[in-house]
Protein backbone atom coordinates (compact mmCIF):
# COMPACT_ATOMS: atom_id res chain seq x y z
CA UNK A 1 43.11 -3.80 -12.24
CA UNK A 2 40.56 -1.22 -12.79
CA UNK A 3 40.25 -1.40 -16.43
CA UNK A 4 38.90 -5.11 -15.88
CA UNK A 5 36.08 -3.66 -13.62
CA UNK A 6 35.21 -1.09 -15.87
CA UNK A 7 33.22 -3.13 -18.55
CA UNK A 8 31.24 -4.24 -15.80
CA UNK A 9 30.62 -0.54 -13.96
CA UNK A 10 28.63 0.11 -17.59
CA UNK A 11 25.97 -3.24 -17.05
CA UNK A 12 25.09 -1.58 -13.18
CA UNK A 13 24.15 1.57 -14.27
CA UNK A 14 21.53 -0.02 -16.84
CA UNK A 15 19.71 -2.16 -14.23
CA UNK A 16 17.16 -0.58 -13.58
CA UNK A 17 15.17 -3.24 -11.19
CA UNK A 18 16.18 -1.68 -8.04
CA UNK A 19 14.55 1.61 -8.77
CA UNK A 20 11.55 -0.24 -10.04
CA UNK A 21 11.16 -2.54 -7.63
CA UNK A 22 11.61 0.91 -4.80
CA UNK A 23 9.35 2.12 -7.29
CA UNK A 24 5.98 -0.17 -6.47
CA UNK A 25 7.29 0.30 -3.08
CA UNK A 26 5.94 3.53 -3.57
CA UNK A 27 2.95 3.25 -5.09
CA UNK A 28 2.15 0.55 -3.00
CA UNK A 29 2.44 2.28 0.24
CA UNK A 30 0.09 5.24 -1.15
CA UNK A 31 -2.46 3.12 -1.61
CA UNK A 32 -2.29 1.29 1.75
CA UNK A 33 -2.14 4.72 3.42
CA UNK A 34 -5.35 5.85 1.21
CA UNK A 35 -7.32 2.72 2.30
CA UNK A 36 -6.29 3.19 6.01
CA UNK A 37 -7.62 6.75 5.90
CA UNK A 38 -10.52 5.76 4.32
CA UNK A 39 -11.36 3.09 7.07
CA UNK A 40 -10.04 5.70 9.87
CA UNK A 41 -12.55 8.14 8.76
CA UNK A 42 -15.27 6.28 7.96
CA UNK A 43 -15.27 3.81 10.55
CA UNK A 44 -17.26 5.51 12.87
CA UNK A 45 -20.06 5.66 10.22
CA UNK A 46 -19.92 2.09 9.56
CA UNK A 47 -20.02 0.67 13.15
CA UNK A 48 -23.24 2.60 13.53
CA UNK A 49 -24.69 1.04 10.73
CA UNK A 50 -23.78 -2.17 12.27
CA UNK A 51 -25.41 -1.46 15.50
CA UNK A 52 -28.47 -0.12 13.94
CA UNK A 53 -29.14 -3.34 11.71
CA UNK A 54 -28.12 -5.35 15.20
CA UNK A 55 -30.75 -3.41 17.03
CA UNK A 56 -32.85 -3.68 14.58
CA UNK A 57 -32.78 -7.49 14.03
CA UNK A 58 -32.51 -7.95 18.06
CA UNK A 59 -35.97 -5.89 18.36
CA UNK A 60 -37.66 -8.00 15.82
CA UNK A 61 -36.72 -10.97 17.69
């Protein structure tokens, strides 16, 4: 019974779109962490500029 299975034991090991799909799993969770960081640390700097254009506008009435 094994010998029939064996042919097809030969046509797993060559797919390789698991690994590449895990792959851009990868690379696609690096980049979400690099954006949150970005908008983690410069958030701060951004809601300020916000305010200061809304007090800005608000003063000129």
């Amino acid at each position: 019974m094994w010998y029939r299975l064996a042919p097809g034991l030969g046509a797993v090991r060559k797919c390789r779109g698991g690994a590449t799909a895990i792959e851009y799993a990868l690379i696609a969770a690096g980049i979400a962490m690099a954006v949150v960081t970005t908008v983690f640390l410069l958030g701060g700097d951004v809601l300020g500029l916000y305010q200061n254009v809304e007090s800005g506008l608000s003063s000129n009435g």
